[in-house]
PDB file of N, CA and C in Angstrom:
ATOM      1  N   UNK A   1     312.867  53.774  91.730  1.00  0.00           N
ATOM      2  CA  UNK A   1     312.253  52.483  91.600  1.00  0.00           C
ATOM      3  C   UNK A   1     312.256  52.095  90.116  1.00  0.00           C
ATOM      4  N   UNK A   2     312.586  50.665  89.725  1.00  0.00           N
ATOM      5  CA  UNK A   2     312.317  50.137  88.491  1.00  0.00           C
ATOM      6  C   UNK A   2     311.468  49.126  88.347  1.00  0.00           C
ATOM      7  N   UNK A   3     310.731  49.387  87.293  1.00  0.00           N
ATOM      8  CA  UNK A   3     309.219  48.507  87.358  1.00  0.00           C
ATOM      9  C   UNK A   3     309.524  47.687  85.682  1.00  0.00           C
ATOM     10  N   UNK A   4     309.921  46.333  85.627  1.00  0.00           N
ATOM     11  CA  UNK A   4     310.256  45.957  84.777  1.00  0.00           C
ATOM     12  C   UNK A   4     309.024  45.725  83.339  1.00  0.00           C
ATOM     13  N   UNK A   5     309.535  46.119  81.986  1.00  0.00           N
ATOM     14  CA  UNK A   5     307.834  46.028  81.349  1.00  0.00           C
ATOM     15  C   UNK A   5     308.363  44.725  80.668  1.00  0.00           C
ATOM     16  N   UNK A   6     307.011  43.829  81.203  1.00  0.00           N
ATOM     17  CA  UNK A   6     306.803  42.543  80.132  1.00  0.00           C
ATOM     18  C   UNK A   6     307.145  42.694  78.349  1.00  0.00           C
ATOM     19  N   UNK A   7     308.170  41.757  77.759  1.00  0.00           N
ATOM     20  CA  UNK A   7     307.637  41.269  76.300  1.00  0.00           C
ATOM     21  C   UNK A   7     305.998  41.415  75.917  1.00  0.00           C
ATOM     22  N   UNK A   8     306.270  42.660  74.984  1.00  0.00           N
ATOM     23  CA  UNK A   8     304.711  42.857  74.676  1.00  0.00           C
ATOM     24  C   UNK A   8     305.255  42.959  72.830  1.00  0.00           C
ATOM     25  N   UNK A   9     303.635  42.026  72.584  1.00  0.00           N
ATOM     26  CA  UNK A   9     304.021  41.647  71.037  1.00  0.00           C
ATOM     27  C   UNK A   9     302.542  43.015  70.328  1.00  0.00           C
ATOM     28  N   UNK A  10     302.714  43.420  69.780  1.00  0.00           N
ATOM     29  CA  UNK A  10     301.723  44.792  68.931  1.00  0.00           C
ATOM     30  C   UNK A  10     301.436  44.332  67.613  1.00  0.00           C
ATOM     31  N   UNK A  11     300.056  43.816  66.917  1.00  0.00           N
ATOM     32  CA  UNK A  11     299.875  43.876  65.886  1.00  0.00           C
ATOM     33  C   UNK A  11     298.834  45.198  65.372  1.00  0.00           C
ATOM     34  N   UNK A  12     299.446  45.408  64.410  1.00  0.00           N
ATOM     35  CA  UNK A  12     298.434  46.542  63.549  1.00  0.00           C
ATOM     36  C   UNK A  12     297.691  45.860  62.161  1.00  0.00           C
ATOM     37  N   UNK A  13     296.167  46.420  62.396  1.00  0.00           N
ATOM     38  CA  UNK A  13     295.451  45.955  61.655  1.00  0.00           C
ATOM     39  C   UNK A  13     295.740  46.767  60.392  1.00  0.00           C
ATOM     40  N   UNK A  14     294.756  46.414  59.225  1.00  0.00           N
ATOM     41  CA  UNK A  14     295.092  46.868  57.710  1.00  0.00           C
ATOM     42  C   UNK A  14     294.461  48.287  57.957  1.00  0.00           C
ATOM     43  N   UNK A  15     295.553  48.976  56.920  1.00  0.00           N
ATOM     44  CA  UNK A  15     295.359  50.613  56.769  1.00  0.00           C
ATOM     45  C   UNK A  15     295.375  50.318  55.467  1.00  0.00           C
ATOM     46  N   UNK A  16     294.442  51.037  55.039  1.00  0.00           N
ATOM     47  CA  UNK A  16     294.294  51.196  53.214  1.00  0.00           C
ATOM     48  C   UNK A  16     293.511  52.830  53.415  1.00  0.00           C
ATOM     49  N   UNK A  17     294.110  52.992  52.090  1.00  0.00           N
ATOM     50  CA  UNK A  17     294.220  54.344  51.452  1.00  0.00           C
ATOM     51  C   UNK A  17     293.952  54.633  49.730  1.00  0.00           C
ATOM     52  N   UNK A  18     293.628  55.939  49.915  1.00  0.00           N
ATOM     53  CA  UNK A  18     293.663  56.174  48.140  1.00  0.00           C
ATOM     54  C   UNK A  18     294.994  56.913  47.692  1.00  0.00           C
ATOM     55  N   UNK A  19     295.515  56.958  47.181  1.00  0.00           N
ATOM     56  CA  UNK A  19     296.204  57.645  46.345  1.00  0.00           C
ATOM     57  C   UNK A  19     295.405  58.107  45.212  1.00  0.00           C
ATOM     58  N   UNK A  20     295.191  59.794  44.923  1.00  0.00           N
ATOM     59  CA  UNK A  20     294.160  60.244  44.596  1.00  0.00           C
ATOM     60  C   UNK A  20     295.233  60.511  42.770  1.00  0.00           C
ATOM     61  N   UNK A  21     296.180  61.136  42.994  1.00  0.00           N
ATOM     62  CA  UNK A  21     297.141  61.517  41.723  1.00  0.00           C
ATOM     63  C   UNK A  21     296.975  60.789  40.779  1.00  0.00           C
ATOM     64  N   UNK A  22     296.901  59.451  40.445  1.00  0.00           N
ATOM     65  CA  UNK A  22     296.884  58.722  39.077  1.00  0.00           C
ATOM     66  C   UNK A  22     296.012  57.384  39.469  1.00  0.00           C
ATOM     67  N   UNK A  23     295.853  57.096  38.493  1.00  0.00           N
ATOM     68  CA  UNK A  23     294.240  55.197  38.876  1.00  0.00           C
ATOM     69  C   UNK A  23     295.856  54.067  38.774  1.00  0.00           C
ATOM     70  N   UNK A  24     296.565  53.958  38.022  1.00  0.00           N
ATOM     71  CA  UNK A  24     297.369  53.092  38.619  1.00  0.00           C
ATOM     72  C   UNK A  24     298.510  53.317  38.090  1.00  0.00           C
ATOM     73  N   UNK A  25     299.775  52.989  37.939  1.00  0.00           N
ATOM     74  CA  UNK A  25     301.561  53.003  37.441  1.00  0.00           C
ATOM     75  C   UNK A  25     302.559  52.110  37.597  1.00  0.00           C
ATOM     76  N   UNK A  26     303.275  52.009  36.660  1.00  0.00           N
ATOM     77  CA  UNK A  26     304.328  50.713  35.964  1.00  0.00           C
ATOM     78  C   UNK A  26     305.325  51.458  36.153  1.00  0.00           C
ATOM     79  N   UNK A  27     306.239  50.615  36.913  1.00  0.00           N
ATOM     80  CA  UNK A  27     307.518  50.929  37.508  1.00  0.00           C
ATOM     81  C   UNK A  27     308.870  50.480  36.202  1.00  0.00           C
ATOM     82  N   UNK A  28     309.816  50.883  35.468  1.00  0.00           N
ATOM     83  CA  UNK A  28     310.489  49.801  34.847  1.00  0.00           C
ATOM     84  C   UNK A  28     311.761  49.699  35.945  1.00  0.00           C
ATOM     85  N   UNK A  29     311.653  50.785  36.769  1.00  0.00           N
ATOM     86  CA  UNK A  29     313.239  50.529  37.728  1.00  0.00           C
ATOM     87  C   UNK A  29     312.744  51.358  39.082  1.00  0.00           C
ATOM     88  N   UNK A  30     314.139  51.410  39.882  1.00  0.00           N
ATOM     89  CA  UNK A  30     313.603  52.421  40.941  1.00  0.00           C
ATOM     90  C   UNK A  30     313.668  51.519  42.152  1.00  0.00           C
ATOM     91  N   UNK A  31     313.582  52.364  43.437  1.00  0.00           N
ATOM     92  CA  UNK A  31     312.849  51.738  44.878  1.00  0.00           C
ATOM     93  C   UNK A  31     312.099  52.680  45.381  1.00  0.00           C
ATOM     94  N   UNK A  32     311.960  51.914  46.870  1.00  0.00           N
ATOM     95  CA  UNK A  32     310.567  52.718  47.511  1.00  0.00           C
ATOM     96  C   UNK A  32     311.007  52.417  48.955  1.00  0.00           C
ATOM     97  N   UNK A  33     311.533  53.405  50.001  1.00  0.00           N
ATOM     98  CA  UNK A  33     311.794  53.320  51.198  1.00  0.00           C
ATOM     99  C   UNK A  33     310.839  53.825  52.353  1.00  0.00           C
ATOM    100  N   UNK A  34     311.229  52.506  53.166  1.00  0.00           N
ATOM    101  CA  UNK A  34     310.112  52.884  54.607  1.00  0.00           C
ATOM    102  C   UNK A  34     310.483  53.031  55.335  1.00  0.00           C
ATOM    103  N   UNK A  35     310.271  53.460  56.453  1.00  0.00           N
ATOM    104  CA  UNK A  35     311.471  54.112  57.768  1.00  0.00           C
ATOM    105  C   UNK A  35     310.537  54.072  58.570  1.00  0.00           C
ATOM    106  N   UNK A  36     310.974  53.484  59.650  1.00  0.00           N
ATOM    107  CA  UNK A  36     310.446  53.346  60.937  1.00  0.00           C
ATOM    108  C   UNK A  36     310.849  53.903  62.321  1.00  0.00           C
ATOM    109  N   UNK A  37     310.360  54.798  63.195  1.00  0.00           N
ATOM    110  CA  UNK A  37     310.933  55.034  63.931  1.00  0.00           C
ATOM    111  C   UNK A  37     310.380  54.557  65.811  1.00  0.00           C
ATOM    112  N   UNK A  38     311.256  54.646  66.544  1.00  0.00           N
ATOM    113  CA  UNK A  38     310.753  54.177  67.706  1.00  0.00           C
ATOM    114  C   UNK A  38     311.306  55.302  68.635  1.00  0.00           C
ATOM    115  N   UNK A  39     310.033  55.510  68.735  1.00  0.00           N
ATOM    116  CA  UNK A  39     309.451  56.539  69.772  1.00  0.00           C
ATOM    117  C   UNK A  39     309.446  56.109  71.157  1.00  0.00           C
ATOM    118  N   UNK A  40     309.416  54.755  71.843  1.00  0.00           N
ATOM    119  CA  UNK A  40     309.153  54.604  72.467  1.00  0.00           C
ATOM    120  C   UNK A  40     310.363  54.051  73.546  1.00  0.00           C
ATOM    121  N   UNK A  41     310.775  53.557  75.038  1.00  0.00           N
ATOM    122  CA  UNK A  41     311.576  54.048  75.489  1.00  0.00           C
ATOM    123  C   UNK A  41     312.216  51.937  75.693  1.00  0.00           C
ATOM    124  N   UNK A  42     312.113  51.782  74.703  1.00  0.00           N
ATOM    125  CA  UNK A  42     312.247  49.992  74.713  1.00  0.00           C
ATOM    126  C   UNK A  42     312.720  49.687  73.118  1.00  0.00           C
ATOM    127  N   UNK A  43     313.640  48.987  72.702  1.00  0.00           N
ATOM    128  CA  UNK A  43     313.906  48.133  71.386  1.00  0.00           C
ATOM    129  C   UNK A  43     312.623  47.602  70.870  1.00  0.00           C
ATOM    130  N   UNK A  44     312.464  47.899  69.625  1.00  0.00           N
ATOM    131  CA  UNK A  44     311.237  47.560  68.870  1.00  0.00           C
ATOM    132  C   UNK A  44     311.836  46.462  67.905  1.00  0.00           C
ATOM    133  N   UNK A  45     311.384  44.851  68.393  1.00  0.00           N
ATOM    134  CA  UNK A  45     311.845  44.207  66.968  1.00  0.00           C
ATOM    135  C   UNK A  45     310.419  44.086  65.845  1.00  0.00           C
ATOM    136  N   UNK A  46     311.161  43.951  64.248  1.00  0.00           N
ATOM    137  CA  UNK A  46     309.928  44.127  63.560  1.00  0.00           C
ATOM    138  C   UNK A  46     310.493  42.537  63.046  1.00  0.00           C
ATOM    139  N   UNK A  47     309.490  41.781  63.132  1.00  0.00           N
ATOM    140  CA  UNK A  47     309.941  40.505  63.048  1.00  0.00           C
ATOM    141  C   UNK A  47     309.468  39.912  61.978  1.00  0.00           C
ATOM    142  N   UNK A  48     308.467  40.382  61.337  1.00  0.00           N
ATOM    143  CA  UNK A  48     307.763  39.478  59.566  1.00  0.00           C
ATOM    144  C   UNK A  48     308.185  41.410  58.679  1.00  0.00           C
ATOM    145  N   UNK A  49     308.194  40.643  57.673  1.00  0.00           N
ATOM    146  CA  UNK A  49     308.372  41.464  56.666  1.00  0.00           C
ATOM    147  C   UNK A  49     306.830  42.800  56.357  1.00  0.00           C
ATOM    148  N   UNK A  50     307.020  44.035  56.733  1.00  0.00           N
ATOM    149  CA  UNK A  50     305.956  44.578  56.219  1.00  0.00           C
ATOM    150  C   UNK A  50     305.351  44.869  54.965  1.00  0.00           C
ATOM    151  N   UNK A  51     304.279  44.425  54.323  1.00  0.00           N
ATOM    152  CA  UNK A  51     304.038  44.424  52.929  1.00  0.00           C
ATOM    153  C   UNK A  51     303.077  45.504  52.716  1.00  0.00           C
ATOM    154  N   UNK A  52     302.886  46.345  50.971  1.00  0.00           N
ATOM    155  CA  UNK A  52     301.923  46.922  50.497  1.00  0.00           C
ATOM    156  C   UNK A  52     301.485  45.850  49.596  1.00  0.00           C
ATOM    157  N   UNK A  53     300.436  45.952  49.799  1.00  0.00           N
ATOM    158  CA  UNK A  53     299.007  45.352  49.209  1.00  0.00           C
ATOM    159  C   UNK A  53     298.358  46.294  48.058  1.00  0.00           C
ATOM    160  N   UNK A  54     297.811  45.405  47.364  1.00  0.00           N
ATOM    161  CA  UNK A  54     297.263  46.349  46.051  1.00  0.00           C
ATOM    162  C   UNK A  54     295.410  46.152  46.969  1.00  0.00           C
ATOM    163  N   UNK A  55     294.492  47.105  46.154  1.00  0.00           N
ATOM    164  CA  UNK A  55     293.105  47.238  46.265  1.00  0.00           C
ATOM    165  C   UNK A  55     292.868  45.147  46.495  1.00  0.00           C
ATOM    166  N   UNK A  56     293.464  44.597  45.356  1.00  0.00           N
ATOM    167  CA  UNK A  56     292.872  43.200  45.843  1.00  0.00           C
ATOM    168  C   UNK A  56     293.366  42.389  46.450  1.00  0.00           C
ATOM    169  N   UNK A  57     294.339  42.705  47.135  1.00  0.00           N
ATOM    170  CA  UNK A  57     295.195  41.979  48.527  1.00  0.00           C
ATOM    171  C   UNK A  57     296.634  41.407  48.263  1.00  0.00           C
ATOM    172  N   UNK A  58     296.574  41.562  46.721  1.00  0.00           N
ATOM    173  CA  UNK A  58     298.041  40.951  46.466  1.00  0.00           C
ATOM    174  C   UNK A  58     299.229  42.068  46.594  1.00  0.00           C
ATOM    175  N   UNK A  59     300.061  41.083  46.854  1.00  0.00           N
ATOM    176  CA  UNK A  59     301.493  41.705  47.645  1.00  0.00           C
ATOM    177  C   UNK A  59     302.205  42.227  46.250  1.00  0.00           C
ATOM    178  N   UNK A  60     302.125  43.727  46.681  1.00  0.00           N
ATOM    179  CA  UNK A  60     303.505  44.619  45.672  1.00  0.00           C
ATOM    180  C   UNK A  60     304.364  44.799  46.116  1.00  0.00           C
ATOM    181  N   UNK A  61     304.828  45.121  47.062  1.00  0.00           N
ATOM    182  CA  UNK A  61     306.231  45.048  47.793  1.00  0.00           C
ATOM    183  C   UNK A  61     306.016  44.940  49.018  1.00  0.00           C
ATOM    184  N   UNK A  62     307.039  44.365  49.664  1.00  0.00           N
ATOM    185  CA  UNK A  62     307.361  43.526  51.062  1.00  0.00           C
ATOM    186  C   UNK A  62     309.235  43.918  51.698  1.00  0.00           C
ATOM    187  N   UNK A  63     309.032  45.059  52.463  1.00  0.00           N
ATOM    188  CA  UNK A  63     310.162  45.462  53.255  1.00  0.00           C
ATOM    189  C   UNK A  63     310.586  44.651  54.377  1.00  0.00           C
ATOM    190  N   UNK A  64     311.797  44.630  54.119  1.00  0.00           N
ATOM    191  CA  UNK A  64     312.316  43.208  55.349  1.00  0.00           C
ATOM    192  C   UNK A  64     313.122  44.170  55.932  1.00  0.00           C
ATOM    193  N   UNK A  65     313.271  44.187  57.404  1.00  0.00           N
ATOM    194  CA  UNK A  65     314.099  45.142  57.739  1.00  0.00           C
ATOM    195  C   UNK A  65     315.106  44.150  58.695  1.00  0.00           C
ATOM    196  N   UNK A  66     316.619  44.515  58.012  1.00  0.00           N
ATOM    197  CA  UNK A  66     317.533  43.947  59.378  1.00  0.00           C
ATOM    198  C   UNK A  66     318.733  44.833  59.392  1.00  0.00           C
ATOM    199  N   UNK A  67     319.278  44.817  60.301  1.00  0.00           N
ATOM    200  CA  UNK A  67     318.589  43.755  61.558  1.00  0.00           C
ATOM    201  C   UNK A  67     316.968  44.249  61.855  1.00  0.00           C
ATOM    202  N   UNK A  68     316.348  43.064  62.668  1.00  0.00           N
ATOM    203  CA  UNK A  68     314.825  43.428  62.929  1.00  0.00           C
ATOM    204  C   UNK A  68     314.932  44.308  64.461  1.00  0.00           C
ATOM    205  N   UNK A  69     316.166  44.332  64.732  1.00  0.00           N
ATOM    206  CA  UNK A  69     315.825  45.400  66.469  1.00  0.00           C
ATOM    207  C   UNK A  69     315.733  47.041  65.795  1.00  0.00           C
ATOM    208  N   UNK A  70     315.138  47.876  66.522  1.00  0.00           N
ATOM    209  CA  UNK A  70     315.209  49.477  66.301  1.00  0.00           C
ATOM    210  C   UNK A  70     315.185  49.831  67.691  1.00  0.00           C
ATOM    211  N   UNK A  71     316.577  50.647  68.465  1.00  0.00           N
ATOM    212  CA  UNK A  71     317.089  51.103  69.135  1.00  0.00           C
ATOM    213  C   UNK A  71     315.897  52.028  70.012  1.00  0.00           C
ATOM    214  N   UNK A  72     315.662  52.483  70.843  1.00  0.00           N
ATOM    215  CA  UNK A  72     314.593  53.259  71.439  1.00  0.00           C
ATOM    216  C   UNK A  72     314.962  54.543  70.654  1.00  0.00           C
ATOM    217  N   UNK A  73     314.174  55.332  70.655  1.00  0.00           N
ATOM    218  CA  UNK A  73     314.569  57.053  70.128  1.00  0.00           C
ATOM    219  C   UNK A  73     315.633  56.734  68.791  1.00  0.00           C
ATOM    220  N   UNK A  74     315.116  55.787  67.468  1.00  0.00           N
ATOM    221  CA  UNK A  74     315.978  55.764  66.955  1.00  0.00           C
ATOM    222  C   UNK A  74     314.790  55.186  66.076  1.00  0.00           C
ATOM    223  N   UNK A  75     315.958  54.981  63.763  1.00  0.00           N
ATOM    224  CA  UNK A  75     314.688  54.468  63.090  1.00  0.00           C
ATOM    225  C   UNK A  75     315.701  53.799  62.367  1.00  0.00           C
ATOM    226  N   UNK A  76     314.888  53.140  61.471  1.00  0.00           N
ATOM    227  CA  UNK A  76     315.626  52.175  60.838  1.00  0.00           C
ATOM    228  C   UNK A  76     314.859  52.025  59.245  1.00  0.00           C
ATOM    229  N   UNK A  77     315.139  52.001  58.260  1.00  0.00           N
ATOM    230  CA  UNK A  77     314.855  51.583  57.110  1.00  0.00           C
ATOM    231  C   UNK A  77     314.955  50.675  55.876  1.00  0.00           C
ATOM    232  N   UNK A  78     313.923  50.152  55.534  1.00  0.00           N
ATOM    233  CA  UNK A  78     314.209  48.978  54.534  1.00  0.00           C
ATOM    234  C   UNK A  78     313.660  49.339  53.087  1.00  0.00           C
ATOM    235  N   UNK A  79     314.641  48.832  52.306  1.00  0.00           N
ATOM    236  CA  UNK A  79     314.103  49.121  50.578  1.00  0.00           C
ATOM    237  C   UNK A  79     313.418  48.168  50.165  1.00  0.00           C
ATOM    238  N   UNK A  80     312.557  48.523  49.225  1.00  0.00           N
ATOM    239  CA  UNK A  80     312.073  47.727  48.084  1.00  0.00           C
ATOM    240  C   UNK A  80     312.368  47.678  46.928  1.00  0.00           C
ATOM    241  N   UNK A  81     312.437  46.744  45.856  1.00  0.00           N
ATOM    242  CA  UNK A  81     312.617  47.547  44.560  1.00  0.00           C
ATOM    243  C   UNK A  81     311.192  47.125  43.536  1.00  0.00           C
ATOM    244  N   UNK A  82     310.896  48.136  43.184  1.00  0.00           N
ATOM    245  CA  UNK A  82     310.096  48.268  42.391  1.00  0.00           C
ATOM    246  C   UNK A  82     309.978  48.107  41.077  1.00  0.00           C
ATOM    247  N   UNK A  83     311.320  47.721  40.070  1.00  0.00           N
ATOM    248  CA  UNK A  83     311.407  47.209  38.889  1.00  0.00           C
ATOM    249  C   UNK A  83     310.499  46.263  38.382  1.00  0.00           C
ATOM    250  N   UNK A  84     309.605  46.755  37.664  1.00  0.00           N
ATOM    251  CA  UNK A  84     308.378  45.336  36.791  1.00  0.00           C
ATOM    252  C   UNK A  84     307.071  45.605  37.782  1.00  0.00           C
ATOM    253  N   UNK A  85     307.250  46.527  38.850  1.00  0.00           N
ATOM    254  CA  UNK A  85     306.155  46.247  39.696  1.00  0.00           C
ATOM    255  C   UNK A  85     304.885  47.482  39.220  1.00  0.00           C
ATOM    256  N   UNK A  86     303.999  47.129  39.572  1.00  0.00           N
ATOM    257  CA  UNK A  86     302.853  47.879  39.369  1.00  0.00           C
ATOM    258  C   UNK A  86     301.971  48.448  40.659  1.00  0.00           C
ATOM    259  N   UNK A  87     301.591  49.911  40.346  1.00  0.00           N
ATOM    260  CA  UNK A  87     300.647  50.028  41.463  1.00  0.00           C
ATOM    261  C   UNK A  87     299.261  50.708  41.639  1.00  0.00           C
ATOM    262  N   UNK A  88     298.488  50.422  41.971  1.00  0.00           N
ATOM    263  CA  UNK A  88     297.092  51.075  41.651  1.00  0.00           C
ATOM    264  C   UNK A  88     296.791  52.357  42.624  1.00  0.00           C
ATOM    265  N   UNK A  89     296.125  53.240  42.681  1.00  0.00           N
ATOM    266  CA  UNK A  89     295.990  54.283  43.509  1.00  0.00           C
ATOM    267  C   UNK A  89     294.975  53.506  44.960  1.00  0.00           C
ATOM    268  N   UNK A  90     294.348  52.240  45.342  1.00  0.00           N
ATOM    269  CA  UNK A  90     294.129  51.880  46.187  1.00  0.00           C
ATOM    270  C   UNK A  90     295.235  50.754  46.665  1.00  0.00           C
ATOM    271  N   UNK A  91     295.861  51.474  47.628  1.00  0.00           N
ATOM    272  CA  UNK A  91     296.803  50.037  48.730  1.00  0.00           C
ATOM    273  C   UNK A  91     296.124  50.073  50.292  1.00  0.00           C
ATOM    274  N   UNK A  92     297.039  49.228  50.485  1.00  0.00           N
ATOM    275  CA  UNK A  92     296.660  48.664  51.861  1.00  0.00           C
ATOM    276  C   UNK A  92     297.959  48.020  52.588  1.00  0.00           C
TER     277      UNK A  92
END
């Protein structure tokens, strides 16, 4: 039997964290990769850009991933670059 699953849309609320190692750091070059994987038994599209947030909400980097589909049992990754960017030991 096949039981078809509805378009289901998933938002995740804010995760913030400390980074305990240093109070904050100046990038002059470099990136920063995120990888996503799907665990689950359906194409995952990631459709807005995922961003880190500093302690006061402003955007330090913003990963766009494309294509936005990720294959079931499969991951996908997007860069940032971090040149000029700054970061404090609280994100979100």
């Amino acid at each position: 039997m096949t039981i078809p699953i509805p378009d289901t849309t998933l938002s995740f609320g804010e995760v913030k964290d400390t980074i305990p190692s240093f109070e904050s750091m100046s990038f002059e070059s470099g990136t920063m990769t995120l990888t996503l994987t799907n665990n689950l038994p359906v194409v995952m599209e990631v459709t807005a850009p995922i961003r880190l947030l500093d302690g006061q909400g402003n955007v330090v980097l913003s990963f766009n991933f494309s294509p936005s589909s990720i294959s079931p049992n499969s991951s996908r990754s997007a860069v940032a670059n971090l040149a000029g960017k700054s970061l404090d030991k609280v994100i979100r």
